[in-house]
C-alpha atoms as a PDB file:
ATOM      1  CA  UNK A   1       0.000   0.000   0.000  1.00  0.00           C
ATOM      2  CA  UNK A   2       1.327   3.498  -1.026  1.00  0.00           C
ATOM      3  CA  UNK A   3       1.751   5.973   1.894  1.00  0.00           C
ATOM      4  CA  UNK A   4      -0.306   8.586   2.490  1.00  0.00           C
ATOM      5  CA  UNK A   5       0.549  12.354   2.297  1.00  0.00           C
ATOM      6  CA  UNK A   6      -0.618  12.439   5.950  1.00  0.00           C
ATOM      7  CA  UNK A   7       2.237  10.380   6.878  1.00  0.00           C
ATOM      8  CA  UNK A   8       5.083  10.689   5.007  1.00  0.00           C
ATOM      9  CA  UNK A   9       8.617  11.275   7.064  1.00  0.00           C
ATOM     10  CA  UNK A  10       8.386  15.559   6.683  1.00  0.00           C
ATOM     11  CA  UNK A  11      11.845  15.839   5.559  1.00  0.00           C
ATOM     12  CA  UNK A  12      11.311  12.892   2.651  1.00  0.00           C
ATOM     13  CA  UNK A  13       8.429  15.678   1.668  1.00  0.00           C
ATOM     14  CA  UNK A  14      10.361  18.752   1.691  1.00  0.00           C
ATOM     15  CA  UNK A  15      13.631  17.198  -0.105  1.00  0.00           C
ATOM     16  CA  UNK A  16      11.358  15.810  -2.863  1.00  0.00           C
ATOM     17  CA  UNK A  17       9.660  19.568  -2.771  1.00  0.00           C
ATOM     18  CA  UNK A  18      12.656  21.780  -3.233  1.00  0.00           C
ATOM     19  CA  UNK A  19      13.985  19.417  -5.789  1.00  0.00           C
ATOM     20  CA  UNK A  20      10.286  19.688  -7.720  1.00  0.00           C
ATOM     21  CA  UNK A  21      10.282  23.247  -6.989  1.00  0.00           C
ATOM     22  CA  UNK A  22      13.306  24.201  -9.963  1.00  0.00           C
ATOM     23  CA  UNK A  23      12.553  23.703 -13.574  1.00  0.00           C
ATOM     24  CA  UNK A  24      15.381  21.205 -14.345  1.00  0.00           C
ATOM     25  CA  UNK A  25      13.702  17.821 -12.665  1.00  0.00           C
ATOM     26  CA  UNK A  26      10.431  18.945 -12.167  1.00  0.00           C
ATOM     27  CA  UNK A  27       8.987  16.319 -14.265  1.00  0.00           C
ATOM     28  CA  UNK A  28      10.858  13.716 -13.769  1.00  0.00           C
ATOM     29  CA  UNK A  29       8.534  10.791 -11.951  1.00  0.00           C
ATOM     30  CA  UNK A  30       8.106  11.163  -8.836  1.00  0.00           C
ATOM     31  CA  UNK A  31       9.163   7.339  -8.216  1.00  0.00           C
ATOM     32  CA  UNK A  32      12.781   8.646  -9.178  1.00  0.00           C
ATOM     33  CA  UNK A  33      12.998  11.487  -7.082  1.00  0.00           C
ATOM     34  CA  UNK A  34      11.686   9.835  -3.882  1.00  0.00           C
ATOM     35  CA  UNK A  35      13.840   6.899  -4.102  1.00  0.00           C
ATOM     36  CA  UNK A  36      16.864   9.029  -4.877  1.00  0.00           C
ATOM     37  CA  UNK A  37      15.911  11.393  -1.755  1.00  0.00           C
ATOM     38  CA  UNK A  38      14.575   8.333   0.764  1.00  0.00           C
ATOM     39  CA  UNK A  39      18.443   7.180   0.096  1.00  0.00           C
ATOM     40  CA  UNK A  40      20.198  11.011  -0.086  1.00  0.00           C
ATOM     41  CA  UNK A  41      18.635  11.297   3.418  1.00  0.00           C
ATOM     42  CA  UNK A  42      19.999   8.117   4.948  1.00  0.00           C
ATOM     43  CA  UNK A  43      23.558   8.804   3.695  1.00  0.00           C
ATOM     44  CA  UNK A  44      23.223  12.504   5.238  1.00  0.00           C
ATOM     45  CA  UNK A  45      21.381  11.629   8.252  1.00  0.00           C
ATOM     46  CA  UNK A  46      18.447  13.394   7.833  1.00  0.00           C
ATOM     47  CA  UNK A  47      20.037  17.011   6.879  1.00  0.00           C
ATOM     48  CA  UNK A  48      17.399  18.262   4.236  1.00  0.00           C
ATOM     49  CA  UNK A  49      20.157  20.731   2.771  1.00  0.00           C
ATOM     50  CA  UNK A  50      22.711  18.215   2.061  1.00  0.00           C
ATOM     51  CA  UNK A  51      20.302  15.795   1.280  1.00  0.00           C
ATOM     52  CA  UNK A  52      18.505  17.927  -1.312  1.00  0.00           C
ATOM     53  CA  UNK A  53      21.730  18.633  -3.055  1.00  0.00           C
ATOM     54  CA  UNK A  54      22.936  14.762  -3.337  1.00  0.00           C
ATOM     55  CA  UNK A  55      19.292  14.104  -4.755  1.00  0.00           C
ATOM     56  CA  UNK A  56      19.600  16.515  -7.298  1.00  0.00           C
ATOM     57  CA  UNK A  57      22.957  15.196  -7.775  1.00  0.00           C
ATOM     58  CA  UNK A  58      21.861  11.419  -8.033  1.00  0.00           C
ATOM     59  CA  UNK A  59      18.822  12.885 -10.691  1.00  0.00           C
ATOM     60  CA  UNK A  60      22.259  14.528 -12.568  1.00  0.00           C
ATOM     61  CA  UNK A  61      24.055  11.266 -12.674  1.00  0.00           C
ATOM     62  CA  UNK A  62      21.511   9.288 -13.884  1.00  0.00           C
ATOM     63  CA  UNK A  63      19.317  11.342 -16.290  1.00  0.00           C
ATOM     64  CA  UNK A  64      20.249  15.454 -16.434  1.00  0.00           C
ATOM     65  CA  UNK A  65      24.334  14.306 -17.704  1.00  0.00           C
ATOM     66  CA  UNK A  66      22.964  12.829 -20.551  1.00  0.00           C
ATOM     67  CA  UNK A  67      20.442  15.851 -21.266  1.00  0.00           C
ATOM     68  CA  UNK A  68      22.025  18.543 -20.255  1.00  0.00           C
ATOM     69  CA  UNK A  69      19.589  21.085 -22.064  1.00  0.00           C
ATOM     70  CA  UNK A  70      15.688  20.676 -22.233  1.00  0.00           C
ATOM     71  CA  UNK A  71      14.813  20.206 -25.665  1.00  0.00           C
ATOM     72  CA  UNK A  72      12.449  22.537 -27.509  1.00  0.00           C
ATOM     73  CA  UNK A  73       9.581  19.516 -27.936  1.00  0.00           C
ATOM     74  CA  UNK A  74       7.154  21.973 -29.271  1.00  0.00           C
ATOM     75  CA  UNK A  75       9.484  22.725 -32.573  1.00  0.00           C
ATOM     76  CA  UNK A  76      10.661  19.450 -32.724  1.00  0.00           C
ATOM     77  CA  UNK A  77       8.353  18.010 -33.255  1.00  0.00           C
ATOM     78  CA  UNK A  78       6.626  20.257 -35.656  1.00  0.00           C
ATOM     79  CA  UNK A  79       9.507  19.904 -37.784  1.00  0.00           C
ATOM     80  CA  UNK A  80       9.225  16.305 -37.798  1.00  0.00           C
ATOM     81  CA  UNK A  81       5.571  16.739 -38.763  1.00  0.00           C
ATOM     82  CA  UNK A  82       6.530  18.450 -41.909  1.00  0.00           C
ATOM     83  CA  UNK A  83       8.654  16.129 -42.743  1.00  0.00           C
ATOM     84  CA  UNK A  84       5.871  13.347 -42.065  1.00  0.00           C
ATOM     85  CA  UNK A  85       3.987  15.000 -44.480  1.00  0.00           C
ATOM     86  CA  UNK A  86       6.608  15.556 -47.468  1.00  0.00           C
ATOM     87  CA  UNK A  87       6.633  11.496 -47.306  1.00  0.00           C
ATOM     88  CA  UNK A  88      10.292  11.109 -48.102  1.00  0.00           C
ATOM     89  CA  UNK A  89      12.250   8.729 -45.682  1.00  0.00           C
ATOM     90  CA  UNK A  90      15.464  11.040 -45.462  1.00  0.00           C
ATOM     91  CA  UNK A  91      13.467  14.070 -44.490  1.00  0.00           C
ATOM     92  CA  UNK A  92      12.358  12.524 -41.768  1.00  0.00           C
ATOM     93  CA  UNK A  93      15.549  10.683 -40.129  1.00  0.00           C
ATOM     94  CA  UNK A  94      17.023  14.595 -40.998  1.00  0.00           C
ATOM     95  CA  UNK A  95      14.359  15.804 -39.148  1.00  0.00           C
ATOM     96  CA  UNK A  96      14.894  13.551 -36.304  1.00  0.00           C
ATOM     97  CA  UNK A  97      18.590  14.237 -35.879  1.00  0.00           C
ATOM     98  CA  UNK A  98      18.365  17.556 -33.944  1.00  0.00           C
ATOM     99  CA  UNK A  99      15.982  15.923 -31.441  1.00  0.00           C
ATOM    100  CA  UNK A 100      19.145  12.643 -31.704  1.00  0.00           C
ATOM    101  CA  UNK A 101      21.461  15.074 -30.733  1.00  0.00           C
ATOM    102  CA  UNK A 102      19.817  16.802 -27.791  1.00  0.00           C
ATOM    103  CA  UNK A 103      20.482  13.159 -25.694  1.00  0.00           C
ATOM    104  CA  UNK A 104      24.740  12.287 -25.536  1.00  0.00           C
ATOM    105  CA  UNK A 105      23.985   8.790 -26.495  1.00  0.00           C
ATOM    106  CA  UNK A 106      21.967   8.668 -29.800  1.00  0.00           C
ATOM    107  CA  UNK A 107      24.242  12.083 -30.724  1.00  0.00           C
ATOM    108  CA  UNK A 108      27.068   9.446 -29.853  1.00  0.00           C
ATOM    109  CA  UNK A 109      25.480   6.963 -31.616  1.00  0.00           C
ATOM    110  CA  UNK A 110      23.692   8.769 -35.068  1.00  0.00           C
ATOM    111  CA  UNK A 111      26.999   8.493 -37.131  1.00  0.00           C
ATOM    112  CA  UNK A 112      26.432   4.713 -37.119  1.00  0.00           C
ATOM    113  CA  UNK A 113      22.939   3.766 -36.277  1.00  0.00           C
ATOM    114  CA  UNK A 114      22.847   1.765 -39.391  1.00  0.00           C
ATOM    115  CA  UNK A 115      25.388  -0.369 -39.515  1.00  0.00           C
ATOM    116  CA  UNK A 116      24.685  -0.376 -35.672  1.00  0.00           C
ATOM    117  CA  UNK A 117      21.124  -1.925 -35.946  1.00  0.00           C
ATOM    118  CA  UNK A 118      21.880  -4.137 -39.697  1.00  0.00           C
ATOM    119  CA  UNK A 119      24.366  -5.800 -37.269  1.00  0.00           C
ATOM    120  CA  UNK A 120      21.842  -6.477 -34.070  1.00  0.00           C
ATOM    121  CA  UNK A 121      18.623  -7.371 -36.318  1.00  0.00           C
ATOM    122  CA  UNK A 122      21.285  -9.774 -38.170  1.00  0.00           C
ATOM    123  CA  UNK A 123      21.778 -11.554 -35.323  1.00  0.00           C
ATOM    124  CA  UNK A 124      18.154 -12.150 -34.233  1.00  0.00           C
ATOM    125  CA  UNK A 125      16.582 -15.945 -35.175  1.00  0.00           C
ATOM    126  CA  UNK A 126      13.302 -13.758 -36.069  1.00  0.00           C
ATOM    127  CA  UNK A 127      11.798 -10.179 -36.678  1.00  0.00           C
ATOM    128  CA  UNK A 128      10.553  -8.852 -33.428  1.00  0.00           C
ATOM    129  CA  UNK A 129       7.152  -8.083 -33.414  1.00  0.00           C
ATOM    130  CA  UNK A 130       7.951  -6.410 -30.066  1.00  0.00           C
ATOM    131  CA  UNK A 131      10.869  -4.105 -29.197  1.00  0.00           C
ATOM    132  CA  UNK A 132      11.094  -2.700 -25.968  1.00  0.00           C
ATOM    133  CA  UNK A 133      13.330   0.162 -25.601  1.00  0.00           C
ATOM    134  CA  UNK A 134      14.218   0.723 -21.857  1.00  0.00           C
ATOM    135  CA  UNK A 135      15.842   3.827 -20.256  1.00  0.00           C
ATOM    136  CA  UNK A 136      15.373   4.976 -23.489  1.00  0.00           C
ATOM    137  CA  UNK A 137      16.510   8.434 -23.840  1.00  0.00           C
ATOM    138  CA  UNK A 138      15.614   9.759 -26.985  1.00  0.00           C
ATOM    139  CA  UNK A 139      16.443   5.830 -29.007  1.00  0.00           C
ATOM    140  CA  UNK A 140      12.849   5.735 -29.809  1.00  0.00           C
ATOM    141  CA  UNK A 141      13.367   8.154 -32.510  1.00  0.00           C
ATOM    142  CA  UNK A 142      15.865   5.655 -34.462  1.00  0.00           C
ATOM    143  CA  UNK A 143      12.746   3.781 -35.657  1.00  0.00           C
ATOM    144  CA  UNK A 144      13.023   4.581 -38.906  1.00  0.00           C
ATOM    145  CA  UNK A 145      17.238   3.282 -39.182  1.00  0.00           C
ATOM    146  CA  UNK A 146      15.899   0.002 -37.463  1.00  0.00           C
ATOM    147  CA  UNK A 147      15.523  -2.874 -40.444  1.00  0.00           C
ATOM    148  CA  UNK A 148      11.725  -3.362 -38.412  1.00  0.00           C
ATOM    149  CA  UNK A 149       9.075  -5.030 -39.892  1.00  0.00           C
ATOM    150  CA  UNK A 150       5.714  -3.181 -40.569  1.00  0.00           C
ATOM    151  CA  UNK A 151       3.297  -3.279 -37.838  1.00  0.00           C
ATOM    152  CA  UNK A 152       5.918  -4.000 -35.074  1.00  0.00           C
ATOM    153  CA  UNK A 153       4.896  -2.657 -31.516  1.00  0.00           C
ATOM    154  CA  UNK A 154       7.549  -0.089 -29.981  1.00  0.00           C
ATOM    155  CA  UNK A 155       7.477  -0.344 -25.764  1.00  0.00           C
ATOM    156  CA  UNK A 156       9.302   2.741 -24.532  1.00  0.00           C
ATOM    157  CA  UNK A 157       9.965   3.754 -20.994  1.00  0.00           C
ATOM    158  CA  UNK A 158      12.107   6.534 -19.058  1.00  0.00           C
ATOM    159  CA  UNK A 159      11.701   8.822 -15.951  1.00  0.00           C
ATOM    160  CA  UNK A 160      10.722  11.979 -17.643  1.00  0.00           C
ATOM    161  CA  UNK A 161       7.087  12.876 -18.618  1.00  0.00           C
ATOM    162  CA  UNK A 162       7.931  15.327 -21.208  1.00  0.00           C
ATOM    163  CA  UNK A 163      10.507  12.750 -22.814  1.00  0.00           C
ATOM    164  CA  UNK A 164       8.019   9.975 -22.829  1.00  0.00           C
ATOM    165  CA  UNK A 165       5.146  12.444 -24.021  1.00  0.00           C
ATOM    166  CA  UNK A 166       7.172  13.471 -26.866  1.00  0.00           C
ATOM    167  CA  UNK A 167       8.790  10.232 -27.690  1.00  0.00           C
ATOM    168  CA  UNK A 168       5.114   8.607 -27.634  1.00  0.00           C
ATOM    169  CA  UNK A 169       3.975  11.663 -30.102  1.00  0.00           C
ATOM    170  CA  UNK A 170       6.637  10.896 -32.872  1.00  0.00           C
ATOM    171  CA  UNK A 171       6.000   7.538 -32.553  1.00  0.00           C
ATOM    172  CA  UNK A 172       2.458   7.824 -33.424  1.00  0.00           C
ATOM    173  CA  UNK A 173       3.343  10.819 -36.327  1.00  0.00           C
ATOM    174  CA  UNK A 174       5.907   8.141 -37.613  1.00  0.00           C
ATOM    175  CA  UNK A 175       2.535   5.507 -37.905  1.00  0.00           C
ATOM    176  CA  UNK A 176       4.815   3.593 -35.607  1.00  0.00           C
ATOM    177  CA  UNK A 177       2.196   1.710 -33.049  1.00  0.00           C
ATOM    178  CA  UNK A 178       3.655   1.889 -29.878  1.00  0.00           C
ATOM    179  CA  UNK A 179       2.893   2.665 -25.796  1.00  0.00           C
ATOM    180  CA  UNK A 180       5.105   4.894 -23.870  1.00  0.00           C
ATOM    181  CA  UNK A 181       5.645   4.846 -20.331  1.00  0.00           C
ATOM    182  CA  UNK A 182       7.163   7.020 -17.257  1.00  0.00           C
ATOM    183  CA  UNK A 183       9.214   4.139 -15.226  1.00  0.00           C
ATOM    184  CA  UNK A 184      11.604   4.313 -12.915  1.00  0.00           C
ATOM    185  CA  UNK A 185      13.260   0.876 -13.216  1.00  0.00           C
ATOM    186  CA  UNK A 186      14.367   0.092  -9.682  1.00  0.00           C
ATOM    187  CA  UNK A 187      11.476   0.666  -8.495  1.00  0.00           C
ATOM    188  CA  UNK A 188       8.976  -0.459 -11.453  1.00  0.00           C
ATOM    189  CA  UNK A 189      10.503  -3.082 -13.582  1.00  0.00           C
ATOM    190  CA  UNK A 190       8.229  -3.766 -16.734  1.00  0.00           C
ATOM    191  CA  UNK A 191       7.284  -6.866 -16.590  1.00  0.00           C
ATOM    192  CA  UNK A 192       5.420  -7.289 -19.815  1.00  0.00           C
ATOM    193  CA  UNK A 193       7.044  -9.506 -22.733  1.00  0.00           C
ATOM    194  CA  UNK A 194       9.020  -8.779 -25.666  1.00  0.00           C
ATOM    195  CA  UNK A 195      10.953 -10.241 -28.307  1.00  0.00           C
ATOM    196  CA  UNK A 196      13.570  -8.054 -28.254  1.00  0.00           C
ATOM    197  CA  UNK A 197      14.403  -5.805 -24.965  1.00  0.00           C
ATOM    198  CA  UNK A 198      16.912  -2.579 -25.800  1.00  0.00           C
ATOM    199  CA  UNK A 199      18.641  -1.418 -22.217  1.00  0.00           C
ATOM    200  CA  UNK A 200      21.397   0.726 -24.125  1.00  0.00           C
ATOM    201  CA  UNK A 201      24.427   2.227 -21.490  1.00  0.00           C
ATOM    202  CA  UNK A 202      21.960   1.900 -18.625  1.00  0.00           C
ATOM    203  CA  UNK A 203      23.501  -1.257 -16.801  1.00  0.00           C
ATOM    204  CA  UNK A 204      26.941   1.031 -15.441  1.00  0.00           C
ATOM    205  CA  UNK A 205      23.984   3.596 -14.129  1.00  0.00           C
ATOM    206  CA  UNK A 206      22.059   1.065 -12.441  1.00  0.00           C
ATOM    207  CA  UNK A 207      24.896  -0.239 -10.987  1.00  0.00           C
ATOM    208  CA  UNK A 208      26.484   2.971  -9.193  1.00  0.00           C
ATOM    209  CA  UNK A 209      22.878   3.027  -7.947  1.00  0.00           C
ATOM    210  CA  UNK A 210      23.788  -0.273  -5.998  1.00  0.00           C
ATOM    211  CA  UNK A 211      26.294  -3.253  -6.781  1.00  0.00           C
ATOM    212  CA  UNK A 212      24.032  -5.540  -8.578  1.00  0.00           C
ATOM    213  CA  UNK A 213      20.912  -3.695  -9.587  1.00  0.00           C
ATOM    214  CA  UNK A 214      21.727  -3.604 -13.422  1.00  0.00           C
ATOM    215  CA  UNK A 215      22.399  -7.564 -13.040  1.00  0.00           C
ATOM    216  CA  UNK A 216      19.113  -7.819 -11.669  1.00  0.00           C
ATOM    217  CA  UNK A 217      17.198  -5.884 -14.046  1.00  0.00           C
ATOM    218  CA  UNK A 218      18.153  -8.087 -16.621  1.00  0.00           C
ATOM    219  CA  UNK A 219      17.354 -11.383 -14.925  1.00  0.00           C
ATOM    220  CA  UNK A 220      14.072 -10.048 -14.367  1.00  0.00           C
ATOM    221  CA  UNK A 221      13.367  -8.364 -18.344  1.00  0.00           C
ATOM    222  CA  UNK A 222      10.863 -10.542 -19.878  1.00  0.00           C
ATOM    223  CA  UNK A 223      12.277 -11.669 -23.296  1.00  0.00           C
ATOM    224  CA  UNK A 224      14.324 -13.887 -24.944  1.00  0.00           C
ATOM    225  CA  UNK A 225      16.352 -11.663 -26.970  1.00  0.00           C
ATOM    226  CA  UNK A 226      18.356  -8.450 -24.697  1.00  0.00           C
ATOM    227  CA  UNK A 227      20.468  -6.136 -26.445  1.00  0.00           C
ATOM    228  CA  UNK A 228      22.749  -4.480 -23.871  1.00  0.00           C
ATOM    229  CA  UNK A 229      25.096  -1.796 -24.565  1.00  0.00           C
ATOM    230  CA  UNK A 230      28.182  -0.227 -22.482  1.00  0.00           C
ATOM    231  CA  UNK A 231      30.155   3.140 -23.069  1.00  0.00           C
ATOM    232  CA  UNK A 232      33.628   3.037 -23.864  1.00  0.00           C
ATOM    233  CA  UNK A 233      34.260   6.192 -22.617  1.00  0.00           C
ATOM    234  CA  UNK A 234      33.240   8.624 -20.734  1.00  0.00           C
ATOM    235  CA  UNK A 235      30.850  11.889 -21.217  1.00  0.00           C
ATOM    236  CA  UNK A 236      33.878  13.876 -21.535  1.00  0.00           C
ATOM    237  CA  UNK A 237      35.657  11.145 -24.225  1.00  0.00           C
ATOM    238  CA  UNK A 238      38.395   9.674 -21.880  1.00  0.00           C
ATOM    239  CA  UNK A 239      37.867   6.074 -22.313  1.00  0.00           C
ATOM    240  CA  UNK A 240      39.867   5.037 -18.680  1.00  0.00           C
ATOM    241  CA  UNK A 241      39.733   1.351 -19.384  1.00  0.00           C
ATOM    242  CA  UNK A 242      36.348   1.141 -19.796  1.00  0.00           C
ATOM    243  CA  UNK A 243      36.130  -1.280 -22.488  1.00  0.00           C
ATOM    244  CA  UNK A 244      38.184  -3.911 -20.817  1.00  0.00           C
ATOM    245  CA  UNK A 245      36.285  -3.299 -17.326  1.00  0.00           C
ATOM    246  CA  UNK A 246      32.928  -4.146 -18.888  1.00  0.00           C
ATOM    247  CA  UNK A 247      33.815  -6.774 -21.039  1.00  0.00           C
ATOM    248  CA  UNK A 248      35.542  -8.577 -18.251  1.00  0.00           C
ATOM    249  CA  UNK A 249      32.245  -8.152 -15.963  1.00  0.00           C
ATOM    250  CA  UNK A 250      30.024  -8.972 -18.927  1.00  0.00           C
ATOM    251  CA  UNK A 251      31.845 -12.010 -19.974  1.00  0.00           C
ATOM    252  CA  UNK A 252      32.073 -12.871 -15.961  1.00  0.00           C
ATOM    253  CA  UNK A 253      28.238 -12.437 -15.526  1.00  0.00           C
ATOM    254  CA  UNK A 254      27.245 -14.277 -18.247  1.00  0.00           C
ATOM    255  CA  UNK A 255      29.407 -17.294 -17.472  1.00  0.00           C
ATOM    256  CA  UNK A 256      27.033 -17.430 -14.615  1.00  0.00           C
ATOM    257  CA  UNK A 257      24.085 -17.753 -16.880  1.00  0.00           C
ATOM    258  CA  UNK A 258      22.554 -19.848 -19.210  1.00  0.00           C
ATOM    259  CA  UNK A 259      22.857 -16.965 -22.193  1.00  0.00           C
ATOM    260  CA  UNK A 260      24.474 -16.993 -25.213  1.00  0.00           C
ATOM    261  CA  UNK A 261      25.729 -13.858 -26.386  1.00  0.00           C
ATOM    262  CA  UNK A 262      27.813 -11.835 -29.752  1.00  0.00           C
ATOM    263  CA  UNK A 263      29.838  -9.082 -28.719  1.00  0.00           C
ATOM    264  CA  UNK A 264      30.133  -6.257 -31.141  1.00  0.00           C
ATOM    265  CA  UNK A 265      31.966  -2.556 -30.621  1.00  0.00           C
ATOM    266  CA  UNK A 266      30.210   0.228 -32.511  1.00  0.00           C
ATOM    267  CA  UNK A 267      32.143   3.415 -32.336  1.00  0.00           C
ATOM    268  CA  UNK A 268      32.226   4.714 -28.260  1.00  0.00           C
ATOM    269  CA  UNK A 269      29.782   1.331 -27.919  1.00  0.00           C
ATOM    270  CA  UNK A 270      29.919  -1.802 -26.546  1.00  0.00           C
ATOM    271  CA  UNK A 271      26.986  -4.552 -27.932  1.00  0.00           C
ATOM    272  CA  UNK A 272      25.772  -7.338 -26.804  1.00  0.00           C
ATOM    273  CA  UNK A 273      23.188  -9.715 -28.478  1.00  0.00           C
ATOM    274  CA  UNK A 274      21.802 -11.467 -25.607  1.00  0.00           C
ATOM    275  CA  UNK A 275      19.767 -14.836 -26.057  1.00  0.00           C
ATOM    276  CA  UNK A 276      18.421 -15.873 -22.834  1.00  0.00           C
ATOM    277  CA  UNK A 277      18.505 -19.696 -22.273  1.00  0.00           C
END
């Protein structure tokens, strides 16, 4: 049962209020922000200042870093609109790149999205008529580079309502049938099927979260087919042995686990084709 206003711990209410209270995070879900405060205020034992600033810090790390700048939804996606309506298949992925590029990892990622998904769809037994696309970002928007058969259902989930709201709207204006979602993953896993599940460079933030989390999610994703991606380097390029560190986890994990898997290195990206046993 979900607690009651009437009896929430005071200082839970007014971390999560003066973090709602500035424009940056203000609609990000609520789930985030009070499991990101419920924790800030254990580590700084019960100081609402200090606790405030390492939830707005923890809402940095794991969503603002990669977004650093609200988007400009509104022209967007009227510009994407037009391009709906000129009916030519480059206008529209030209259209989408601005949008791309407002989100580090599908800017990261536009210069080879197509080799990038001619590679993962080569490696899948059959066409999805799922795809799930978790801590999304703005990936929904590479629809139209994926090799997808017509018709196929796009499930799409982050912590921001304006993300999701927009993501959800191109979908549709792409004829793309889809349902988008605001989830916070640790503490809402999906737990509807898929053929295919995306979870692209969220595993390393799931895992500063707490040692094991990211592992967890993906035992718990409910398809047979995961395609998991790592960053080579960092935000700021430095790459700090990154590759080696998650490849050596990845390969560890999965020696655990009755998966078979293709490895594949895409630019600043690390891919793996995950079959679930």
């Amino acid at each position: 049962m979900s607690q009651s206003a009437s009896d929430e711990d005071p200082k839970l209410t007014r971390v999560v209020e003066a973090v709602r209270g500035g424009r940056r995070y203000r609609s990000v879900t609520d789930q985030a922000v009070r499991r990101l405060a419920r924790a800030a205020l254990a580590v700084e034992g019960g100081d609402v200042t200090r606790a405030t600033k390492r939830t707005k810090r923890g809402l940095h790390e794991v969503f603002g870093a990669f977004m650093p700048m609200t988007p400009k939804y509104e022209a967007l996606l009227r510009d994407v609109r037009e391009a709906v309506e000129l009916d030519d298949p480059e206008a529209i992925r030209t259209a989408l790149k601005p949008a791309l590029g407002a989100h580090s990892s599908t800017r990261e990622r536009l210069p080879i999205l197509t080799e990038m998904y001619a590679e993962v769809f080569d490696r899948l037994d059959t066409a999805p008529a799922t795809v799930r696309d978790l801590a999304c970002g703005m990936n929904p928007l590479t629809v139209p580079w994926m090799p997808l058969p017509a018709g196929t259902t796009y499930l799409a989930s982050d912590i921001d309502h304006r993300l999701m709201d927009f993501a959800g709207t191109v979908l549709t204006a792409l004829g793309v049938p889809n349902r988008v979602e605001v989830r916070d993953l640790l503490t809402d896993p999906d737990p509807e099927p898929a053929d295919v599940t995306f979870l692209f460079k969220a595993v390393p933030c799931l895992e500063a979260q707490g040692k094991g989390l990211g592992w967890k999610l993906l035992d718990q994703i409910n398809s047979p087919v995961l395609v998991v991606s790592f960053p080579t380097k960092t935000l700021g390029r430095r790459s700090r042995g990154m590759y080696q560190t998650h490849s050596a986890e990845f390969a560890r994990r999965v020696a655990e686990r009755p998966w078979k898997c293709d490895e594949i290195e895409f630019g600043d990206e690390l891919v793996y084709v995950v079959t679930k046993g």
